[in-house]
PDB file of N, CA and C in Angstrom:
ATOM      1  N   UNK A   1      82.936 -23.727  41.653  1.00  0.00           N
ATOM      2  CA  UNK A   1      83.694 -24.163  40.524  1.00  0.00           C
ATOM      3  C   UNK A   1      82.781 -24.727  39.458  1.00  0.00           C
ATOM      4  N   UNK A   2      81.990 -24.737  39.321  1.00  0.00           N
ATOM      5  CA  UNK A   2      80.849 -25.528  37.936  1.00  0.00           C
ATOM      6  C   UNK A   2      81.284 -24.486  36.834  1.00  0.00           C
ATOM      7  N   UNK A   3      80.222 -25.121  35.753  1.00  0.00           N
ATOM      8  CA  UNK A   3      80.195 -24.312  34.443  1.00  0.00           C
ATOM      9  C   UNK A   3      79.345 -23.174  34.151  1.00  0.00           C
ATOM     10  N   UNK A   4      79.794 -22.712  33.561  1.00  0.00           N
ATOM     11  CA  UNK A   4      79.315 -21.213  33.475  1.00  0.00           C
ATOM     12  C   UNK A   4      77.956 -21.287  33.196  1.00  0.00           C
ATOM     13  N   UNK A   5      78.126 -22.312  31.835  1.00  0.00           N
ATOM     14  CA  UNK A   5      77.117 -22.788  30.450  1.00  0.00           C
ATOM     15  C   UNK A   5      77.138 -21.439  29.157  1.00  0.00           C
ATOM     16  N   UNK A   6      77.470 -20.658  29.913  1.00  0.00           N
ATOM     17  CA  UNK A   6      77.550 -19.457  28.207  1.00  0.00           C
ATOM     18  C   UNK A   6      79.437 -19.206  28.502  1.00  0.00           C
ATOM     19  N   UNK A   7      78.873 -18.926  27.154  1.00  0.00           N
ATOM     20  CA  UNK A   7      80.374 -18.576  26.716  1.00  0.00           C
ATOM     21  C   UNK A   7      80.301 -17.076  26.544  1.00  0.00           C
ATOM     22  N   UNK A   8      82.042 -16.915  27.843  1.00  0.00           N
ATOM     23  CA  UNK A   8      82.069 -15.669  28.120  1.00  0.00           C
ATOM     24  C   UNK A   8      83.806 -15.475  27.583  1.00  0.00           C
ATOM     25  N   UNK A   9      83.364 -14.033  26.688  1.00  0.00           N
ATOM     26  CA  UNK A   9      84.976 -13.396  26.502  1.00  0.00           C
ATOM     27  C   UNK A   9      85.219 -12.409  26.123  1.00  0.00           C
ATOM     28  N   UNK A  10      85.906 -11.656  26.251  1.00  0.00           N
ATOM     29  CA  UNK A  10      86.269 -10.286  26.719  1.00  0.00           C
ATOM     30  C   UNK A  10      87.836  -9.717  26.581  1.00  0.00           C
ATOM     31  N   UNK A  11      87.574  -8.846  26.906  1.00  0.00           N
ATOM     32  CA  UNK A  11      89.682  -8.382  27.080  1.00  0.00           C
ATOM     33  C   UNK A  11      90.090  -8.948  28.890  1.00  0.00           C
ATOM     34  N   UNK A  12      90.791  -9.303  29.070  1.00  0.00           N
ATOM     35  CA  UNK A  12      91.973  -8.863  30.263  1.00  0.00           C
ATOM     36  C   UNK A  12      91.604  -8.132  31.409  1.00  0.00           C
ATOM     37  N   UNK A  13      92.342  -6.856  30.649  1.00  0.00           N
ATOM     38  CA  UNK A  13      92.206  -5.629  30.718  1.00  0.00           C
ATOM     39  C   UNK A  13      91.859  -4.737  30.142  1.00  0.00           C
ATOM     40  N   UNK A  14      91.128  -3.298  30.344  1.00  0.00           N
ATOM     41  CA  UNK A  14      90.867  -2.186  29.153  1.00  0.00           C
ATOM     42  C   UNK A  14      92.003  -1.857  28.667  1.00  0.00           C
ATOM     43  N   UNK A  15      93.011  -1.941  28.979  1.00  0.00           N
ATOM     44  CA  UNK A  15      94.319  -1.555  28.031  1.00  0.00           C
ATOM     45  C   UNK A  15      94.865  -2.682  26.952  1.00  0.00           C
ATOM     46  N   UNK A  16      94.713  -3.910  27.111  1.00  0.00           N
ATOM     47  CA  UNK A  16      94.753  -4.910  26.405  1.00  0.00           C
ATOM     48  C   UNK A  16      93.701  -4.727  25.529  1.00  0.00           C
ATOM     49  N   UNK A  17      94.578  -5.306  23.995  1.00  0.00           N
ATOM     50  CA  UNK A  17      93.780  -5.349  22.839  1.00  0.00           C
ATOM     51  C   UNK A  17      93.436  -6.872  22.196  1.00  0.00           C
ATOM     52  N   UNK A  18      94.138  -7.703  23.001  1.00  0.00           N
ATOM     53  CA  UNK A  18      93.024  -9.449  22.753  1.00  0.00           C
ATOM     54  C   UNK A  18      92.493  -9.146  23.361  1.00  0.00           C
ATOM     55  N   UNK A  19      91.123 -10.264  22.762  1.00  0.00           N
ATOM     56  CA  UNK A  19      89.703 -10.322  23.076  1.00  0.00           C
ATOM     57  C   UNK A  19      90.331 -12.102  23.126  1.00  0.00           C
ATOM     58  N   UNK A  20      89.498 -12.855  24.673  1.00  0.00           N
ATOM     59  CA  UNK A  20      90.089 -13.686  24.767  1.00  0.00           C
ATOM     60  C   UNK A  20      88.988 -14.745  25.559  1.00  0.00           C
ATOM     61  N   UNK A  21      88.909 -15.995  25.160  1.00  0.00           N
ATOM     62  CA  UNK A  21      87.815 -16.606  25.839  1.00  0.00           C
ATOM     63  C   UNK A  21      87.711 -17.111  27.474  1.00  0.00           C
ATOM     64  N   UNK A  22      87.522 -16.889  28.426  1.00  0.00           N
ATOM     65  CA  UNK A  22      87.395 -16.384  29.702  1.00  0.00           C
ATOM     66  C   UNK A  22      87.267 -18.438  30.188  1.00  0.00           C
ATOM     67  N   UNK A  23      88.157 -18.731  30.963  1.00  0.00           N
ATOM     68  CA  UNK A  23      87.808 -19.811  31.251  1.00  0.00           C
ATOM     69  C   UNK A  23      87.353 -20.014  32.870  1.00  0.00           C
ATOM     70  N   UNK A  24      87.945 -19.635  33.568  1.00  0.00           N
ATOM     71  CA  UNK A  24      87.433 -19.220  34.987  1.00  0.00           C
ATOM     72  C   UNK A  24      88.053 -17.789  35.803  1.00  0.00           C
ATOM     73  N   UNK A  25      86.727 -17.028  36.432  1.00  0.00           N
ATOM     74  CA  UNK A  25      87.756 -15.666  37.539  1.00  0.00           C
ATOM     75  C   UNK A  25      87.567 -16.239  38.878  1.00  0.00           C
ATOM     76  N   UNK A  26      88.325 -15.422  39.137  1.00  0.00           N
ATOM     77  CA  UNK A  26      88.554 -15.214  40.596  1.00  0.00           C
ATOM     78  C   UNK A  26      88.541 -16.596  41.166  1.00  0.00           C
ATOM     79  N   UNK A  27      89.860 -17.650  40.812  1.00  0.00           N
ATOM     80  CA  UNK A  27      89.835 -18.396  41.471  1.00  0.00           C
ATOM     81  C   UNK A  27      91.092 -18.592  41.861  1.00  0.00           C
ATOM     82  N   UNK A  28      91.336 -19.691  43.410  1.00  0.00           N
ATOM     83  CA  UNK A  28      92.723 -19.817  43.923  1.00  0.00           C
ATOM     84  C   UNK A  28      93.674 -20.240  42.806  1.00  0.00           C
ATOM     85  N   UNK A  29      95.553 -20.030  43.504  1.00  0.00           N
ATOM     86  CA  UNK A  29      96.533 -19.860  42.634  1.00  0.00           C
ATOM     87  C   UNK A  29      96.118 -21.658  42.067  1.00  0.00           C
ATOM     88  N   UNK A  30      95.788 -22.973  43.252  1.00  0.00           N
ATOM     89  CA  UNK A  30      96.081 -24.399  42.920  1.00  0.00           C
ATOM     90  C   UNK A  30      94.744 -24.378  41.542  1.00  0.00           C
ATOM     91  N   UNK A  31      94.009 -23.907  41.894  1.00  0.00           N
ATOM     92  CA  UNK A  31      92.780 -24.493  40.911  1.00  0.00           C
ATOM     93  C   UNK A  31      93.531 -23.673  39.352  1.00  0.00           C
ATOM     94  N   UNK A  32      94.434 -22.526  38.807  1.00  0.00           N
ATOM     95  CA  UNK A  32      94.595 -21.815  38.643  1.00  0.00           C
ATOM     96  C   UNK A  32      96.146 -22.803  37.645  1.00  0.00           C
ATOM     97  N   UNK A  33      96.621 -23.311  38.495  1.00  0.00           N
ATOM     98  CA  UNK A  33      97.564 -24.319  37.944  1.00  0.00           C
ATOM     99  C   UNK A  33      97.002 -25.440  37.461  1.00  0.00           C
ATOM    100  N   UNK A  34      96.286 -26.085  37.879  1.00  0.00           N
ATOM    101  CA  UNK A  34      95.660 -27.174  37.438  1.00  0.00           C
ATOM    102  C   UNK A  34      95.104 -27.008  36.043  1.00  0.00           C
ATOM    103  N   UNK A  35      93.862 -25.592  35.831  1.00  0.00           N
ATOM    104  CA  UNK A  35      93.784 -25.565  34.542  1.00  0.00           C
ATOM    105  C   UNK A  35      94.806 -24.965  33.274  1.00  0.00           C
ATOM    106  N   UNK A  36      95.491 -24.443  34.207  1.00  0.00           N
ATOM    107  CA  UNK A  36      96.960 -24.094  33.207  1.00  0.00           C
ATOM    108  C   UNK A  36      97.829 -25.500  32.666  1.00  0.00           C
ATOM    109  N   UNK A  37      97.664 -25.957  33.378  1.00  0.00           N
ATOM    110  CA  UNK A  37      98.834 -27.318  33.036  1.00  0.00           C
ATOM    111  C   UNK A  37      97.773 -27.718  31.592  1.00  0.00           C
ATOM    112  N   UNK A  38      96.571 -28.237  32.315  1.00  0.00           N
ATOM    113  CA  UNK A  38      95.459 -28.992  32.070  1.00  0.00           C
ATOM    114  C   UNK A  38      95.402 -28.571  29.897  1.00  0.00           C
ATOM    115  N   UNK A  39      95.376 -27.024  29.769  1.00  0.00           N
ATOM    116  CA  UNK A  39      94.794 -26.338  28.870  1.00  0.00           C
ATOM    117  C   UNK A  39      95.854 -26.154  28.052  1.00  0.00           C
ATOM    118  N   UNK A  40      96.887 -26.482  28.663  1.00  0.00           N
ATOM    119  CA  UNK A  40      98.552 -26.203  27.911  1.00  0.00           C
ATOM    120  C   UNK A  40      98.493 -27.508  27.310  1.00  0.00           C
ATOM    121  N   UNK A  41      98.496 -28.616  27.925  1.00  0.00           N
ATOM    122  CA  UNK A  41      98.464 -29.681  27.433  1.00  0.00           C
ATOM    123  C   UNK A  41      97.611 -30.046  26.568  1.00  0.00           C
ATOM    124  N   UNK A  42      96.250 -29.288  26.511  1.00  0.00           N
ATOM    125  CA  UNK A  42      95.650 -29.634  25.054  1.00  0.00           C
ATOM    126  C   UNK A  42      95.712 -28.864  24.031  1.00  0.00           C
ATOM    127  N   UNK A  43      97.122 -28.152  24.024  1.00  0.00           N
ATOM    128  CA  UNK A  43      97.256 -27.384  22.928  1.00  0.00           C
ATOM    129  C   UNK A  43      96.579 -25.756  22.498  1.00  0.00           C
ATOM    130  N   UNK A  44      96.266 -24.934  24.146  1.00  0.00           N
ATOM    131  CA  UNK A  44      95.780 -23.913  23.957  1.00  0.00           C
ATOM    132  C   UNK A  44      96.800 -23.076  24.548  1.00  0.00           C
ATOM    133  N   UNK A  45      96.695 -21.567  24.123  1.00  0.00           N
ATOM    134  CA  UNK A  45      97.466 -20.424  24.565  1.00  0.00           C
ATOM    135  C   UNK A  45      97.162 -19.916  25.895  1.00  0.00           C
ATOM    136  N   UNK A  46      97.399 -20.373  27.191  1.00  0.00           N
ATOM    137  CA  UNK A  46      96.419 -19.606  28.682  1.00  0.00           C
ATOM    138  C   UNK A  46      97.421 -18.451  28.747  1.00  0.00           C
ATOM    139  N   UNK A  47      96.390 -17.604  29.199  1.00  0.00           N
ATOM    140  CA  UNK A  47      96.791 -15.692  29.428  1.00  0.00           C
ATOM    141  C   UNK A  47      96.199 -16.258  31.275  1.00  0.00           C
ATOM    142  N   UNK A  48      97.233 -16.131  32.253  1.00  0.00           N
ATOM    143  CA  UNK A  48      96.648 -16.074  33.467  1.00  0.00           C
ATOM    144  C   UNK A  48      96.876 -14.200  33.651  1.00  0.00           C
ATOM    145  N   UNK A  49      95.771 -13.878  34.794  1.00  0.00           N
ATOM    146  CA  UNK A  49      96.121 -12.641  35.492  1.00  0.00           C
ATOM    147  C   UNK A  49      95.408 -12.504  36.663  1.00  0.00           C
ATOM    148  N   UNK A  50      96.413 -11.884  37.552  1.00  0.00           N
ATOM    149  CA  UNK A  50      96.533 -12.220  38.572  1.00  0.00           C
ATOM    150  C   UNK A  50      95.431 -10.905  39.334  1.00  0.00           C
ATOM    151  N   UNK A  51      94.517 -11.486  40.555  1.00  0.00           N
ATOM    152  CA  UNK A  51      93.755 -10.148  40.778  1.00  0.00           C
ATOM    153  C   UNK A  51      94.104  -9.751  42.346  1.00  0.00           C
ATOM    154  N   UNK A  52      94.627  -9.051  42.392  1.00  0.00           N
ATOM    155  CA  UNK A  52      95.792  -8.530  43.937  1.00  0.00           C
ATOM    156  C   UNK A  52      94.343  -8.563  45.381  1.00  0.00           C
ATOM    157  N   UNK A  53      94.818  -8.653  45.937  1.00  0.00           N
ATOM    158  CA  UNK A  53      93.757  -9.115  47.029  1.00  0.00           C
ATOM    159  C   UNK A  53      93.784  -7.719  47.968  1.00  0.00           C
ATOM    160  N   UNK A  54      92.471  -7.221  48.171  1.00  0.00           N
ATOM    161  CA  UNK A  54      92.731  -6.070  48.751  1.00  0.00           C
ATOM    162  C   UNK A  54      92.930  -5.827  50.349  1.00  0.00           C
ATOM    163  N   UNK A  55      93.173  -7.223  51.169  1.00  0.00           N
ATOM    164  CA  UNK A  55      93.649  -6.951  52.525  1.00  0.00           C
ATOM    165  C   UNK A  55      94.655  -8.531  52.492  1.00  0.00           C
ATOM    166  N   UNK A  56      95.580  -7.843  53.496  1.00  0.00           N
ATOM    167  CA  UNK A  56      97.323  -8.168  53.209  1.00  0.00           C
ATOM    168  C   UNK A  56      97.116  -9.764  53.624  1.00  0.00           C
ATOM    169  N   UNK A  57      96.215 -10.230  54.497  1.00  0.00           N
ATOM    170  CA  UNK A  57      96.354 -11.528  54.880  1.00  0.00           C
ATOM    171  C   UNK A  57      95.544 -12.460  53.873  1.00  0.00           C
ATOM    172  N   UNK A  58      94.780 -11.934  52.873  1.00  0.00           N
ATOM    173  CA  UNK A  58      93.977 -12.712  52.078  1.00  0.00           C
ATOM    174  C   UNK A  58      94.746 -12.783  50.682  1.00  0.00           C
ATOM    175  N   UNK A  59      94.770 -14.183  50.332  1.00  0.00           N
ATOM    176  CA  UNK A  59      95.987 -14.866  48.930  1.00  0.00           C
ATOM    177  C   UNK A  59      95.735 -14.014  47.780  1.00  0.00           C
ATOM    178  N   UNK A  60      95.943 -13.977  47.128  1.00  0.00           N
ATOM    179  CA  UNK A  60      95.568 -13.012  45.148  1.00  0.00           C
ATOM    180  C   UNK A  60      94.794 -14.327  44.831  1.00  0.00           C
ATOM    181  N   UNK A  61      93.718 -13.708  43.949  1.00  0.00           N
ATOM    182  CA  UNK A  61      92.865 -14.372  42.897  1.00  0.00           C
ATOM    183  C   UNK A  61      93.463 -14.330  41.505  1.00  0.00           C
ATOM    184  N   UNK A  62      93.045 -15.500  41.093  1.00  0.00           N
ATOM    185  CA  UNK A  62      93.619 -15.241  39.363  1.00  0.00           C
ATOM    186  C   UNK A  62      92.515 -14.974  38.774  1.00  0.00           C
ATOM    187  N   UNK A  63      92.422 -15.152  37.128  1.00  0.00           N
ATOM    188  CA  UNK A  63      91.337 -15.457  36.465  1.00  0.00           C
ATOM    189  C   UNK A  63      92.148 -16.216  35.035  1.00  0.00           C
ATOM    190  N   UNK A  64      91.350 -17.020  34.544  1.00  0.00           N
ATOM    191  CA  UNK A  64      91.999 -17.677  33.403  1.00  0.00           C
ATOM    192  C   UNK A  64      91.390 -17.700  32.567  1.00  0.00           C
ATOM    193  N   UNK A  65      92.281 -17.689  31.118  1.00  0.00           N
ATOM    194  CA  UNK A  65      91.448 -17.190  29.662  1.00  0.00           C
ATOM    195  C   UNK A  65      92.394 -17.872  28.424  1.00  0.00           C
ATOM    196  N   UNK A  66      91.615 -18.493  27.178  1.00  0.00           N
ATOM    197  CA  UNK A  66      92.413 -19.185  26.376  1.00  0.00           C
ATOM    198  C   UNK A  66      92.495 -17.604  25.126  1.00  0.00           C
ATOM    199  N   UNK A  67      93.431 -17.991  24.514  1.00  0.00           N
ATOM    200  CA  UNK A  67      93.306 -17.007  23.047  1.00  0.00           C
ATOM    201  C   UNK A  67      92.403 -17.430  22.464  1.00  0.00           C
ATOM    202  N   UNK A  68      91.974 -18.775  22.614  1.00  0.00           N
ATOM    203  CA  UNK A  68      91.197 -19.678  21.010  1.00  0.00           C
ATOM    204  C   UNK A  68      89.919 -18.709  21.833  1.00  0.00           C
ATOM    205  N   UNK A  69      89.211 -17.938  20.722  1.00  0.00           N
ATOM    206  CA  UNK A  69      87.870 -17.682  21.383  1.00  0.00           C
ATOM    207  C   UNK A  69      86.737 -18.274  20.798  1.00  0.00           C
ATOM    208  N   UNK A  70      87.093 -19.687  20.301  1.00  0.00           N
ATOM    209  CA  UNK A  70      85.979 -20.716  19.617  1.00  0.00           C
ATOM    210  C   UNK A  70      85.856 -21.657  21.378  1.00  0.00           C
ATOM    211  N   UNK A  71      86.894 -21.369  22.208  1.00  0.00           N
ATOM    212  CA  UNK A  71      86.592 -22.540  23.181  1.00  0.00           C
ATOM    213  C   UNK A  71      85.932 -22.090  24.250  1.00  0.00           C
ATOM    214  N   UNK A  72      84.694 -22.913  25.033  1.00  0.00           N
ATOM    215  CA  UNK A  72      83.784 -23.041  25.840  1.00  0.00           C
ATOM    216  C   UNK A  72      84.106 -24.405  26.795  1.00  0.00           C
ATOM    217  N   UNK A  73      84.635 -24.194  28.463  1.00  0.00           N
ATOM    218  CA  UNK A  73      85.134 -25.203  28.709  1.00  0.00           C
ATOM    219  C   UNK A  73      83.498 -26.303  29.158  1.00  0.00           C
ATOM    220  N   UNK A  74      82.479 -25.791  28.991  1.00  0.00           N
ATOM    221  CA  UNK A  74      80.651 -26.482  29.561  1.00  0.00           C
ATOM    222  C   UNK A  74      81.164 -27.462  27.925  1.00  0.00           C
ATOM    223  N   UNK A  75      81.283 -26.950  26.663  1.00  0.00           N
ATOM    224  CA  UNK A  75      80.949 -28.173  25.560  1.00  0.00           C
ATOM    225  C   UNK A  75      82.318 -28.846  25.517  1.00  0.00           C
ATOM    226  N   UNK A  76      83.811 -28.282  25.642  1.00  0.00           N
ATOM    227  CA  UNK A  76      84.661 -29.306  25.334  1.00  0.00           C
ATOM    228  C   UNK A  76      84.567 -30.364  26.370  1.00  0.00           C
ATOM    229  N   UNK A  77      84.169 -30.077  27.584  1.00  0.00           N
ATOM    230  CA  UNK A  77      84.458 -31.207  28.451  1.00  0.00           C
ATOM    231  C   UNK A  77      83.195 -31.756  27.774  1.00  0.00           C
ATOM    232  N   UNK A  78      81.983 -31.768  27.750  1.00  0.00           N
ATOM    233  CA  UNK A  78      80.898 -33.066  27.738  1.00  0.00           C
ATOM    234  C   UNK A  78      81.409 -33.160  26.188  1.00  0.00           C
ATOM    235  N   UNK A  79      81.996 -32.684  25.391  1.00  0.00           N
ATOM    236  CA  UNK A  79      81.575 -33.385  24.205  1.00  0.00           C
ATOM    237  C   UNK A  79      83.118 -33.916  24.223  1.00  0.00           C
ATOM    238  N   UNK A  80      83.725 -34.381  25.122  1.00  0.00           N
ATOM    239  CA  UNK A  80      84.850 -35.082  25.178  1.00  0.00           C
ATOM    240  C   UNK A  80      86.466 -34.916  24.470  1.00  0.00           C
ATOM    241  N   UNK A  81      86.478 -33.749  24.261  1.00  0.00           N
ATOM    242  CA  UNK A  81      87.767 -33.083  23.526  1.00  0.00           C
ATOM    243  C   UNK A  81      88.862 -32.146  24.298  1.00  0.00           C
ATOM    244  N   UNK A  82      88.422 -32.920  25.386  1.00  0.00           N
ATOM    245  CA  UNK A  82      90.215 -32.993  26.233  1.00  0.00           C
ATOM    246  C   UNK A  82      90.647 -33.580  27.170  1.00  0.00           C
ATOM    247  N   UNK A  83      91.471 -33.693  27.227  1.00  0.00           N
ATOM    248  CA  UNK A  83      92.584 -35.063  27.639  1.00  0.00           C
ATOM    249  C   UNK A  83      93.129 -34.376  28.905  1.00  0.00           C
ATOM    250  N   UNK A  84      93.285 -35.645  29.631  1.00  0.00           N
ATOM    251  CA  UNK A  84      94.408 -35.706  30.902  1.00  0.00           C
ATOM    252  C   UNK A  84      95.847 -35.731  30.065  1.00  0.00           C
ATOM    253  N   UNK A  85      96.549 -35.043  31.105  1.00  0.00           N
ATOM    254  CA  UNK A  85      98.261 -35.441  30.675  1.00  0.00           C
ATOM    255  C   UNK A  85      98.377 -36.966  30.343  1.00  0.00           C
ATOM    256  N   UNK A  86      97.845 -38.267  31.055  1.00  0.00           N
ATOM    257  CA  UNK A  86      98.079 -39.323  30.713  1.00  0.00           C
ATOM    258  C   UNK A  86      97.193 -39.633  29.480  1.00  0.00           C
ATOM    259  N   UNK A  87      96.632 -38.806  28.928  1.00  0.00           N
ATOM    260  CA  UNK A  87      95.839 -39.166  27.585  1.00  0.00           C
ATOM    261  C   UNK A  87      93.966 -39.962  27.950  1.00  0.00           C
ATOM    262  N   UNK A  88      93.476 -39.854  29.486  1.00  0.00           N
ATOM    263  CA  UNK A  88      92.320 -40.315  29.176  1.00  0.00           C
ATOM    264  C   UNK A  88      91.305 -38.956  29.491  1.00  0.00           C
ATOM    265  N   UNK A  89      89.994 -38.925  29.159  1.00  0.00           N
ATOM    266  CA  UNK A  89      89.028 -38.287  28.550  1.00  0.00           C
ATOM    267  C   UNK A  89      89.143 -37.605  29.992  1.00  0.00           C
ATOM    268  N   UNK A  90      88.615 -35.756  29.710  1.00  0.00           N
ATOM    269  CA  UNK A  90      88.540 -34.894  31.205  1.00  0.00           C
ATOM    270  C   UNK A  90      86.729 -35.096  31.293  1.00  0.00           C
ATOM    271  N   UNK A  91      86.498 -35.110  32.546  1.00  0.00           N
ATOM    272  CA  UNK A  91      85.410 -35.785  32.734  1.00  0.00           C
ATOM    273  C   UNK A  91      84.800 -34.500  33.217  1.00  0.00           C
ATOM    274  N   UNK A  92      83.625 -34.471  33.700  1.00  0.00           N
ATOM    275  CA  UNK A  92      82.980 -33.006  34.844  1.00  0.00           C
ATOM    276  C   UNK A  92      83.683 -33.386  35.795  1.00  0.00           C
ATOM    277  N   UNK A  93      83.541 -34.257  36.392  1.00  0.00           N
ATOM    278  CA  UNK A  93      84.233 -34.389  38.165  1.00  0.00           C
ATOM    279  C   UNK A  93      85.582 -34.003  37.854  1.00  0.00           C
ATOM    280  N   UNK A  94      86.216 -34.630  36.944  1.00  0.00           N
ATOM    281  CA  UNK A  94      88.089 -34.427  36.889  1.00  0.00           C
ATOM    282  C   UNK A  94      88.097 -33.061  36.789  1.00  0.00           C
ATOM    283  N   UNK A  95      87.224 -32.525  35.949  1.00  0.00           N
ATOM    284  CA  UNK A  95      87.504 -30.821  35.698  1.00  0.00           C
ATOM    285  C   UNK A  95      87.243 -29.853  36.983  1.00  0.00           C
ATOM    286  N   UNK A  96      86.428 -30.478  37.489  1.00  0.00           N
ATOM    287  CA  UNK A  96      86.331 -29.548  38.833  1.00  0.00           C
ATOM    288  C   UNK A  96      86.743 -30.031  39.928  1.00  0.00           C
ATOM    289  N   UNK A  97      87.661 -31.197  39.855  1.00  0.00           N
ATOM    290  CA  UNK A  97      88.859 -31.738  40.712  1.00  0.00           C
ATOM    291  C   UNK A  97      87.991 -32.411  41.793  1.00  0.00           C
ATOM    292  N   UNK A  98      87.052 -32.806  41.423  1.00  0.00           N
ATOM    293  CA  UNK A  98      86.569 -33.109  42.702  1.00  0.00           C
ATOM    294  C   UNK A  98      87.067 -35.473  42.898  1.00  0.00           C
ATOM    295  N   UNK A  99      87.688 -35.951  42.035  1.00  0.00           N
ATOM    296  CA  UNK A  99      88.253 -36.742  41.768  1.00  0.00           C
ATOM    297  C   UNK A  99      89.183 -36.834  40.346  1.00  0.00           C
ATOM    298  N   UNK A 100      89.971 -37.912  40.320  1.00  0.00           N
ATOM    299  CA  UNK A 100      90.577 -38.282  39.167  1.00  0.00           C
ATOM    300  C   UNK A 100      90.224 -39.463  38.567  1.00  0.00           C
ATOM    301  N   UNK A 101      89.447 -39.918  39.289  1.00  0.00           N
ATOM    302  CA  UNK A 101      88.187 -41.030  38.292  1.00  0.00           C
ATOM    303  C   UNK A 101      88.055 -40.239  37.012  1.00  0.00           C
ATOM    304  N   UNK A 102      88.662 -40.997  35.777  1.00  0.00           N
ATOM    305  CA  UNK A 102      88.009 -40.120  34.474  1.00  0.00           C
ATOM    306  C   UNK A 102      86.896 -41.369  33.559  1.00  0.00           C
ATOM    307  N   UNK A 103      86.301 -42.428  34.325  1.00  0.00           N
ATOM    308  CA  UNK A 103      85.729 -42.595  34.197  1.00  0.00           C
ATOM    309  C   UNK A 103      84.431 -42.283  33.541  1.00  0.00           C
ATOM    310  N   UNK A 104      83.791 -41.713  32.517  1.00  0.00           N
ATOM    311  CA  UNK A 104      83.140 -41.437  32.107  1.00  0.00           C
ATOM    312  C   UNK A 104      81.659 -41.841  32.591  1.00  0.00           C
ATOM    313  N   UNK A 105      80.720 -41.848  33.773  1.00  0.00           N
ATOM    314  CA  UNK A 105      80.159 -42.162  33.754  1.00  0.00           C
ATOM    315  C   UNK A 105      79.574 -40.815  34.761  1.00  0.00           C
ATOM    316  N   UNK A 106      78.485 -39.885  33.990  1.00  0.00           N
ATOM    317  CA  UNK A 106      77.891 -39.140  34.839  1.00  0.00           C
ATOM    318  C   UNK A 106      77.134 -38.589  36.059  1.00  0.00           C
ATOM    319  N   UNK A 107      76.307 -39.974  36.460  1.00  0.00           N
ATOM    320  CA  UNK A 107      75.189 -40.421  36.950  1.00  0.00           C
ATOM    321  C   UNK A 107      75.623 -41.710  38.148  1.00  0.00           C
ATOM    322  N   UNK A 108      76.027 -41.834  39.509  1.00  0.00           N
ATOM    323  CA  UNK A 108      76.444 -43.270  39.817  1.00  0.00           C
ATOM    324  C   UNK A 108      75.707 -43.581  40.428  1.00  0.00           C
ATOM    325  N   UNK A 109      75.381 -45.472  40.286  1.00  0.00           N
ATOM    326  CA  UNK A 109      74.447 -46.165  40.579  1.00  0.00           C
ATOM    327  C   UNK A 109      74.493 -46.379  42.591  1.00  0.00           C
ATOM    328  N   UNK A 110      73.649 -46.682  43.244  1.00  0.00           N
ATOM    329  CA  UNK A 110      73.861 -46.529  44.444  1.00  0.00           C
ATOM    330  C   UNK A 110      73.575 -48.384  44.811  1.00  0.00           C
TER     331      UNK A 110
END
């Protein structure tokens, strides 16, 4: 789950004609909701699509993508321009769920 660091975007699909900024592939449906809620709430358009799993016992992959193709989720998160539903700052750890500390502090002291 980390950051890409480049900004990647593309179509969909080859039959689709947006070109659309790529926020994460091939990841589970929960991580998949999380940035949907997450990206809705700061006021972006998410295109999810779904990638069918090719043996019957293994879940579908999504991939997720905003319309805005100015957005890069490596600079909005460090340069602090998006919000939790409760309104405080999405942090690296909050974004990759690995807590809800939005604590801003990168580095912790031991």
């Amino acid at each position: 789950m980390g950051f890409a660091g480049k900004h990647v975007f593309g179509k969909l699909n080859k039959t689709d004609e947006n070109i659309v900024s790529f926020v994460e592939k091939k990841i589970p449906k929960e991580r998949m909701e999380f940035l949907k809620t997450l990206l809705e709430h700061n006021g972006f358009e998410v295109l999810v699509q779904e990638i069918p799993s090719k043996k019957e016992d293994e879940p579908s992959l999504y991939t997720v993508a905003v319309t805005d193709l100015v957005f890069n989720p490596t600079t909005y998160v460090y340069q602090r321009r998006l919000r939790t539903l409760d309104g405080r700052i999405v942090t690296p750890a909050y974004w990759n769920q690995e807590t809800d500390d939005t604590n801003p502090q990168y580095f912790k002291r031991k």
